[in-house]
N, C-alpha and C. Protein backbone atom coordinates (compact mmCIF):
# COMPACT_ATOMS: atom_id res chain seq x y z
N UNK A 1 -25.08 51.67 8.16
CA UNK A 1 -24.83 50.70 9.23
C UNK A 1 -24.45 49.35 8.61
N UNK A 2 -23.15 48.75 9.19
CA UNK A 2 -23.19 47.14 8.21
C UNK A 2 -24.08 46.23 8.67
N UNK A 3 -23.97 45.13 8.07
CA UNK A 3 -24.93 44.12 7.85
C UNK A 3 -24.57 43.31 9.02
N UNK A 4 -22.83 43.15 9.08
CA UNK A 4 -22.09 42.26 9.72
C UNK A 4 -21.24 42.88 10.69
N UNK A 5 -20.90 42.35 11.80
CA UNK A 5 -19.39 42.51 12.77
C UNK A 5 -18.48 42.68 11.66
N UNK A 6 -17.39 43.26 11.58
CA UNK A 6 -16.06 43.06 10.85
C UNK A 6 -15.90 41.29 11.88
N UNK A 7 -14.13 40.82 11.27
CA UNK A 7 -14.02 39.95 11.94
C UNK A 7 -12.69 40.46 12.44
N UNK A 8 -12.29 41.68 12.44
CA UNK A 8 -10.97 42.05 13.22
C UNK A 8 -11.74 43.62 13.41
N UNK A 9 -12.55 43.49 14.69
CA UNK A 9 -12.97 45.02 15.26
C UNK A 9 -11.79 46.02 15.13
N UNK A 10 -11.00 46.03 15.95
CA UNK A 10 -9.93 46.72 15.82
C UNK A 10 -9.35 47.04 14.96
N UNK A 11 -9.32 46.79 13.49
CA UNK A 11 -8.59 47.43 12.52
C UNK A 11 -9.70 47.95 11.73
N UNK A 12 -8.96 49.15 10.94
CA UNK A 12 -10.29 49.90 10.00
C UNK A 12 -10.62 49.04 9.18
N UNK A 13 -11.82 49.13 8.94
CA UNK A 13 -12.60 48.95 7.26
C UNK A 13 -12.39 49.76 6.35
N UNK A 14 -12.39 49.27 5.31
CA UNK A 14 -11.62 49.80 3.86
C UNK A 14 -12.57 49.29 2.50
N UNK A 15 -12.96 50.20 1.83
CA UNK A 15 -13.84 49.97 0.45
C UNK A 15 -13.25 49.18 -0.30
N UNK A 16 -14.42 48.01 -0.93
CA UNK A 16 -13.46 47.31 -1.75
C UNK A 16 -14.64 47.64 -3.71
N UNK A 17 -14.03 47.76 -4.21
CA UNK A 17 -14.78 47.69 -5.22
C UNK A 17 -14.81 46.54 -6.94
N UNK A 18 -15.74 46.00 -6.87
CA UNK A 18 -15.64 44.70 -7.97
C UNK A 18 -16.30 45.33 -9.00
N UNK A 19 -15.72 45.48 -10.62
CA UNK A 19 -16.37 45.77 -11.07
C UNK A 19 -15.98 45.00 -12.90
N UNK A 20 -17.46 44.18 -13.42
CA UNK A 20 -17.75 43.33 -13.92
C UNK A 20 -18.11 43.43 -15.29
N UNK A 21 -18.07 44.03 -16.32
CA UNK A 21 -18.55 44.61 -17.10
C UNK A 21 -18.98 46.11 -17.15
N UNK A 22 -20.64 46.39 -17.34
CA UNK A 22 -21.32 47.37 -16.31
C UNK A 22 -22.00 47.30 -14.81
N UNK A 23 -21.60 46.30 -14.50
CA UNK A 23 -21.75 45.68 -13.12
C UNK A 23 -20.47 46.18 -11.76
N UNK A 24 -21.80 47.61 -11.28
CA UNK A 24 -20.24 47.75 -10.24
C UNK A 24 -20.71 47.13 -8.29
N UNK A 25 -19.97 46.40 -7.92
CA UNK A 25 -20.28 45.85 -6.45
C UNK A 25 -19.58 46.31 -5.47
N UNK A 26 -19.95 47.34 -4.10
CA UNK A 26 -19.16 47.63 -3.49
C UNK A 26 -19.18 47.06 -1.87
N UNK A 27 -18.33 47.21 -1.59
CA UNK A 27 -18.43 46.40 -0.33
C UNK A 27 -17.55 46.95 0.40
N UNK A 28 -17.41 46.57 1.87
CA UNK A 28 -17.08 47.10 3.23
C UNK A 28 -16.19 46.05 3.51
N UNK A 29 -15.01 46.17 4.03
CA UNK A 29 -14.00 44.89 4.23
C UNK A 29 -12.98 45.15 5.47
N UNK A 30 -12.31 44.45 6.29
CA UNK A 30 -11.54 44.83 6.77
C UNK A 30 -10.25 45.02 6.19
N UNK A 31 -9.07 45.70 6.54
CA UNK A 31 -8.33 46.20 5.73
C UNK A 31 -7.45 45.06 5.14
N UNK A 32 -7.26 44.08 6.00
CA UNK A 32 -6.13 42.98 5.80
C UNK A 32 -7.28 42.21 4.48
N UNK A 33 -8.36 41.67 4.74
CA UNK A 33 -8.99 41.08 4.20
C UNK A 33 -8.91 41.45 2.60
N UNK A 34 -9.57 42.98 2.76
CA UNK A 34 -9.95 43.56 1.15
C UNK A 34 -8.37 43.59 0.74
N UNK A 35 -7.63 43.85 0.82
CA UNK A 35 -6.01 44.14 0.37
C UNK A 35 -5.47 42.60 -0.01
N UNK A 36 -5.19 41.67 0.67
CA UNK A 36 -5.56 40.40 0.70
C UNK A 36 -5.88 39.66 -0.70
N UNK A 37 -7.11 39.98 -0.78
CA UNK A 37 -8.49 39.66 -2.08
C UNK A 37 -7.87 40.11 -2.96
N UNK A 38 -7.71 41.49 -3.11
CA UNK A 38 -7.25 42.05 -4.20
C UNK A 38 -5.41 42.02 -4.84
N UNK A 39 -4.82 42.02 -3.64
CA UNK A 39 -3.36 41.21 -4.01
C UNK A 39 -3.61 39.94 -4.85
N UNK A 40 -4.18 38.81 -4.57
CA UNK A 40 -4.95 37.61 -4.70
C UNK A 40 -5.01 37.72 -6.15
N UNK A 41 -6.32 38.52 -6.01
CA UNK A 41 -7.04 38.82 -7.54
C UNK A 41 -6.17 39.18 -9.10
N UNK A 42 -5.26 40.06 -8.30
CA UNK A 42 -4.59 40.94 -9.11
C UNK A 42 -3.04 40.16 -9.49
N UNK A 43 -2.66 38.80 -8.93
CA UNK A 43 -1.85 37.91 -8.69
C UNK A 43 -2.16 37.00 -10.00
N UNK A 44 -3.36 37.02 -11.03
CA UNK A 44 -4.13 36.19 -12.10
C UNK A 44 -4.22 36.74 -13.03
N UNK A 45 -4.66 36.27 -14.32
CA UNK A 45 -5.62 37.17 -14.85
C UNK A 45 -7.14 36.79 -15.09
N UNK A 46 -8.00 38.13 -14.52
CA UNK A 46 -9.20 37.97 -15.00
C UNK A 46 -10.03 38.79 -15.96
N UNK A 47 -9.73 38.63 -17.23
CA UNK A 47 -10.05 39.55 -18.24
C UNK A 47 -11.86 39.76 -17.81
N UNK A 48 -12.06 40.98 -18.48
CA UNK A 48 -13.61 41.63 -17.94
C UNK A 48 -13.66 41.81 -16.53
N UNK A 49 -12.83 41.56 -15.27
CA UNK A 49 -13.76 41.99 -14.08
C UNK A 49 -12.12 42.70 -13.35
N UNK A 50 -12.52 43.91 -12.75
CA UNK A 50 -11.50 44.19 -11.94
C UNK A 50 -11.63 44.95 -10.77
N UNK A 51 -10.75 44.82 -9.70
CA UNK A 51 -11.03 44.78 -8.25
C UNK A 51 -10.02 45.93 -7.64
N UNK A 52 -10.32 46.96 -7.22
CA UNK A 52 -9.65 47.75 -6.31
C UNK A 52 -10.01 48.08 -4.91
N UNK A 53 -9.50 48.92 -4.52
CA UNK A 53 -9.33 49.39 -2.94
C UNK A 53 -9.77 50.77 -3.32
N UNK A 54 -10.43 51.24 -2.81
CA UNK A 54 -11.15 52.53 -2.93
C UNK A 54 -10.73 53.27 -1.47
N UNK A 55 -10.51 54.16 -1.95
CA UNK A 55 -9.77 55.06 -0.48
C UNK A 55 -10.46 56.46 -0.68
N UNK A 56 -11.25 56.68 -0.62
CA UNK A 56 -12.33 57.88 -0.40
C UNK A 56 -13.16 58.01 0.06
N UNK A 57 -12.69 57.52 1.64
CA UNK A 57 -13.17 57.84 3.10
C UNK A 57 -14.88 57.22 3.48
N UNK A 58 -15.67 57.00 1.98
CA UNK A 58 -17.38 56.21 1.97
C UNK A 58 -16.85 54.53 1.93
N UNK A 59 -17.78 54.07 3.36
CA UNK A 59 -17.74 52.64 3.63
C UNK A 59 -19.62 52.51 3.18
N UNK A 60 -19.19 51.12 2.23
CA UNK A 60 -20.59 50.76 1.66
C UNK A 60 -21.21 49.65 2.85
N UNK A 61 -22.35 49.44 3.29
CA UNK A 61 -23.07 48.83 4.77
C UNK A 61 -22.72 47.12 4.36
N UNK A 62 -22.79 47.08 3.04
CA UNK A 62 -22.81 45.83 2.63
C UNK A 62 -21.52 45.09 2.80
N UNK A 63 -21.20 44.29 3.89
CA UNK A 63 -19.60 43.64 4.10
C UNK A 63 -18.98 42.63 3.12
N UNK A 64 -18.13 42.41 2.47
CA UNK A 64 -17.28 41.62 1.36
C UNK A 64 -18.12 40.35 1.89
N UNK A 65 -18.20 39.67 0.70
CA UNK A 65 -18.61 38.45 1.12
C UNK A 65 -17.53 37.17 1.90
N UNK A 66 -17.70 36.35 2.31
CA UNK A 66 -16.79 35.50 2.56
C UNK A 66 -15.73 36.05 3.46
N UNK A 67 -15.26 37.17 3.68
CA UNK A 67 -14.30 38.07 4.09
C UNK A 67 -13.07 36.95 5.37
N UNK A 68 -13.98 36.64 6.15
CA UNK A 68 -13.16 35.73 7.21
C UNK A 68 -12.09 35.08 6.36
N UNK A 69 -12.51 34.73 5.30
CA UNK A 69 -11.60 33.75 4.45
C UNK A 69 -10.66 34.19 3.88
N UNK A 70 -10.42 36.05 3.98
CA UNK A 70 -9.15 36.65 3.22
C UNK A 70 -8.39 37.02 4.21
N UNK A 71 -8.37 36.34 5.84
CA UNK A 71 -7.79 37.12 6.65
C UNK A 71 -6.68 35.51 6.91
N UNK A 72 -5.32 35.83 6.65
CA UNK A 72 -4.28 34.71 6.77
C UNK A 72 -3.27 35.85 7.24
């Protein structure tokens, strides 16, 4: 069950996954949002941490943080 409302009900949620070293964080996003982030992310470089879209159908309860803020 998530934590949070999405902030666009109507469109699916989509796995996002951060992962930091041995540090892996997964999270629940809406689709524009997590895609968004990770365009974003992947737009830099951040040596040691990297961010995908996980498409194998498991949504983690825990919602992206900040998320409202990847929706433009």
């Amino acid at each position: 069950m998530p934590t949070q409302r999405s902030p666009r009900p109507g469109e699916p949620d989509t796995h996002l996954r951060v992962i930091a070293g041995t540090v892996v964080a997964d999270f629940r996003g809406c689709r524009t949002a997590v895609r968004n982030f990770v365009r974003d992310w992947l737009s830099r470089p951040h040596p040691g941490i990297t961010v995908e879209e996980i498409r194998n159908g498991l949504l983690p309860a825990q919602r992206m943080p900040c998320e409202s803020l990847w929706i433009h």
